[in-house]
Each structure stands twice: as C-alpha cells, then as structure tokens.
N, C-alpha and C. Protein backbone atom coordinates (compact mmCIF):
# COMPACT_ATOMS: atom_id res chain seq x y z
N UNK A 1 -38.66 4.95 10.78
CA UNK A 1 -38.21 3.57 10.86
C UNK A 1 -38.12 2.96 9.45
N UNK A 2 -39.42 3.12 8.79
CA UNK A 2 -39.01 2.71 7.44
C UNK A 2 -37.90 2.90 6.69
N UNK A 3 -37.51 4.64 6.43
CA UNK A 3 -36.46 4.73 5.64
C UNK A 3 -35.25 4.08 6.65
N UNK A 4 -34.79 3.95 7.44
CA UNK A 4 -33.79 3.21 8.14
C UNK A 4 -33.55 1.92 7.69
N UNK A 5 -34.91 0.87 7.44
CA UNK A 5 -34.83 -0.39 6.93
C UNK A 5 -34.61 -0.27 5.10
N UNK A 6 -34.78 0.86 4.74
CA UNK A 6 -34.99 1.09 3.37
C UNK A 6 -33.09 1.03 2.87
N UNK A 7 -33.06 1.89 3.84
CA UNK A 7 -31.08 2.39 3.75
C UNK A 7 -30.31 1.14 4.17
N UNK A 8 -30.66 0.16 5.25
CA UNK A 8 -29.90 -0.69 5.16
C UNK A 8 -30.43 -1.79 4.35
N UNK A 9 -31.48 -2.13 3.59
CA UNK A 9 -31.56 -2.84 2.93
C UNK A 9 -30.93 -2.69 1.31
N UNK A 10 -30.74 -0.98 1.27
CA UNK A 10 -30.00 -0.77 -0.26
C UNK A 10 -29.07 -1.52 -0.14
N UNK A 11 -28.40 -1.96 -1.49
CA UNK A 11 -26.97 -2.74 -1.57
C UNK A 11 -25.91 -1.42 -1.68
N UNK A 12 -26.23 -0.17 -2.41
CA UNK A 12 -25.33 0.89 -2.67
C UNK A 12 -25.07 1.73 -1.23
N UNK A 13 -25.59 1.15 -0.45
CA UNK A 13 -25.18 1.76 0.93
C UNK A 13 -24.50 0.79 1.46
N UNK A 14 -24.71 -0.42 1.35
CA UNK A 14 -23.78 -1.21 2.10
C UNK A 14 -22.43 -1.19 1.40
N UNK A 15 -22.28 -1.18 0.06
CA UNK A 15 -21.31 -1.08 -0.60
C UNK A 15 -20.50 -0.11 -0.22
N UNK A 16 -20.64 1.22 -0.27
CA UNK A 16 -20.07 2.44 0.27
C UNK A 16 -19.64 2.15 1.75
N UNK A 17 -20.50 1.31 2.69
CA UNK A 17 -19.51 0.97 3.88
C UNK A 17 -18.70 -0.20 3.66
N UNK A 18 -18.88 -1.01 3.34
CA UNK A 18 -18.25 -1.94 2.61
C UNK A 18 -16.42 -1.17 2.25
N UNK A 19 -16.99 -0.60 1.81
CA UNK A 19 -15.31 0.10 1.14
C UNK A 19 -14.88 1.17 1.98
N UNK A 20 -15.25 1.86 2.60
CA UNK A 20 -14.66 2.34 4.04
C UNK A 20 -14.66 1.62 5.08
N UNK A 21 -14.82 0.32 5.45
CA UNK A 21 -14.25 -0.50 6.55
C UNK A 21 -13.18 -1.33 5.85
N UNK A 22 -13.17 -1.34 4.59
CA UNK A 22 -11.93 -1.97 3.77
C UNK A 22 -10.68 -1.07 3.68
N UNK A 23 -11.39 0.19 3.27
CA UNK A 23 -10.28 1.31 3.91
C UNK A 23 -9.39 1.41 4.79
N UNK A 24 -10.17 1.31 6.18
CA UNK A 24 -9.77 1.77 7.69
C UNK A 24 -8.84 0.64 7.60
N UNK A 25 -9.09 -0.88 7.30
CA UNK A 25 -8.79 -1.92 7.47
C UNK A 25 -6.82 -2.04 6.81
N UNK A 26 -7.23 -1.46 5.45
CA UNK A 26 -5.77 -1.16 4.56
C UNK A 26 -4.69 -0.33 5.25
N UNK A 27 -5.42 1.12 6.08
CA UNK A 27 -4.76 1.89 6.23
C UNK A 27 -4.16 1.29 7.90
N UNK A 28 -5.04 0.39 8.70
CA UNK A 28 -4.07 -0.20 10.08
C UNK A 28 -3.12 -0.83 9.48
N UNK A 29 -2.97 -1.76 8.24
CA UNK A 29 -2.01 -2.61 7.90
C UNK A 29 -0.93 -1.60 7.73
N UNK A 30 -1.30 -0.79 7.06
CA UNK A 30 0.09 0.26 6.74
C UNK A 30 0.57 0.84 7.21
N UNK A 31 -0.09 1.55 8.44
CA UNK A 31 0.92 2.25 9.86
C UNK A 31 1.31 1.13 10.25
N UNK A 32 0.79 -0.42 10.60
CA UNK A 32 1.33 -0.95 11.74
C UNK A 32 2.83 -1.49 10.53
N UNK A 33 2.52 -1.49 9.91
CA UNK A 33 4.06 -1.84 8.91
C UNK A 33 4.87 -1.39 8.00
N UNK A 34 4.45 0.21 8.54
CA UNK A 34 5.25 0.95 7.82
C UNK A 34 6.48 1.17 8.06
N UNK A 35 7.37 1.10 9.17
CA UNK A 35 8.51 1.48 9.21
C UNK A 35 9.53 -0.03 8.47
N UNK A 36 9.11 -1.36 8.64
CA UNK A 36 9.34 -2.69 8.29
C UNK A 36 9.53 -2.65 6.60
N UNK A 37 8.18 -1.98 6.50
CA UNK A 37 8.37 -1.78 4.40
C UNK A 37 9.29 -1.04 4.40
N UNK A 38 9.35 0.51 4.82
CA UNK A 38 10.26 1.85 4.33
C UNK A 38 11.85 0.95 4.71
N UNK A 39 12.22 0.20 5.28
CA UNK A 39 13.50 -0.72 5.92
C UNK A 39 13.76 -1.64 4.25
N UNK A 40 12.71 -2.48 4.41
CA UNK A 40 13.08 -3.30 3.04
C UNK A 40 13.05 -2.63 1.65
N UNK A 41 12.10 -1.19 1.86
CA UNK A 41 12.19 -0.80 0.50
C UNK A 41 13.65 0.05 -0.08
N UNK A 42 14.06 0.73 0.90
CA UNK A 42 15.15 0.88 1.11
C UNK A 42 16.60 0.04 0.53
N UNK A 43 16.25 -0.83 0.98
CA UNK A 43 17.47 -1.91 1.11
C UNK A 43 17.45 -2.38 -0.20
N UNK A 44 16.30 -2.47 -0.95
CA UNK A 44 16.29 -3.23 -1.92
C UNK A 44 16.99 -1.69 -3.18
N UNK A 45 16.42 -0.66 -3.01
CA UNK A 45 16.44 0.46 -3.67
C UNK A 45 18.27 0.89 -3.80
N UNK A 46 18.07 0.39 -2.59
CA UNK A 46 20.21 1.06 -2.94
C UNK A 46 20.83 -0.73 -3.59
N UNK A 47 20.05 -1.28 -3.02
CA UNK A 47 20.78 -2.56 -3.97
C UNK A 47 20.72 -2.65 -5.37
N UNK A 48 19.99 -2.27 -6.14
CA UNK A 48 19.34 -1.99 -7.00
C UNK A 48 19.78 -0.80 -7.96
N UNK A 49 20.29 0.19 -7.63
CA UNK A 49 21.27 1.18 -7.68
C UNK A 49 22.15 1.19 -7.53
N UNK A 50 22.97 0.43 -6.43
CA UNK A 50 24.13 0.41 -6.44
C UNK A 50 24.93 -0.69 -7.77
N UNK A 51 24.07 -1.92 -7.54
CA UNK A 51 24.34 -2.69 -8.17
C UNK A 51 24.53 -2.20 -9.80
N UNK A 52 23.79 -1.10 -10.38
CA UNK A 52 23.97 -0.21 -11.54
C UNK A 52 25.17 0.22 -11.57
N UNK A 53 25.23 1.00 -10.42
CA UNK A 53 26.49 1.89 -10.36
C UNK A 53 28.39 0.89 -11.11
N UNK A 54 27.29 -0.51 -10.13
CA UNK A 54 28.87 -0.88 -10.16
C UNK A 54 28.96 -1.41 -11.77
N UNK A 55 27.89 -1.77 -12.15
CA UNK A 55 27.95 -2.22 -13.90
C UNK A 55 28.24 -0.83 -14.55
N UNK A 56 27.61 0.01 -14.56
CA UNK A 56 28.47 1.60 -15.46
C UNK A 56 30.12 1.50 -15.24
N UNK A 57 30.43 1.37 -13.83
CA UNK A 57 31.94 1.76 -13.36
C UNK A 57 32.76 0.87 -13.95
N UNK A 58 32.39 -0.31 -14.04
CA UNK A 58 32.96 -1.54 -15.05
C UNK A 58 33.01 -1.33 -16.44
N UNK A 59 31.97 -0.76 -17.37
CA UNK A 59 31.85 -0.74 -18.34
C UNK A 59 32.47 0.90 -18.65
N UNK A 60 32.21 1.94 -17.81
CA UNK A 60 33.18 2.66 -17.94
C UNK A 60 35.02 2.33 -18.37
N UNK A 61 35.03 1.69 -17.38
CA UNK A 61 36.78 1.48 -17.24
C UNK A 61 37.42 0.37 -18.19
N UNK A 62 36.45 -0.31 -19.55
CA UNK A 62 37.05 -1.22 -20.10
C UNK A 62 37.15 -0.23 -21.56
C-alpha cells in the first residue's frame, strides 16, 4: 500500500501519465479529422503549385 501512495504521490509519474492521456487525446483529434485536413491540405497544395506553375508559364513566354 505504501509504495502505491508513494507512486501516485511522485510528480514524475503523474507527469508521464499526464503526457500519455495528452497523447491518446491528440491522436482522437487526428483520426476524427483526418480525412477534413488531407481535403484542405490538398487544396491548398495544388493551389499553391499551380499558382507557380502559372507565374513560370508567364514569365516563360515573355
């Protein structure tokens, strides 16, 4: 019983759960919104590129 009160009274144990329930916590955000990001990241990525493309093709042709 003692060491039980000993372990949850350390701070370096709570810390270590501390940051694996912050974990678990990061990683629901990111499945539940992953397909929503990979959509906008996307969109922004060919905009972003394309929008290059079309400044080279311009500056090509003058």
């Amino acid at each position: 019983m003692g060491l039980l009160l000993r372990f949850l009274q350390e701070e370096d144990g709570q810390t270590s759960t501390e940051y694996i329930l912050l974990l678990a916590v990061v990683a629901l955000i990111v499945f539940k919104f992953k397909e929503v990001a990979m959509e906008k990241l996307t969109k922004l990525t060919e905009g972003v590129f394309g929008n290059a493309e079309n400044m080279v093709n311009e500056l090509s042709q003058q």
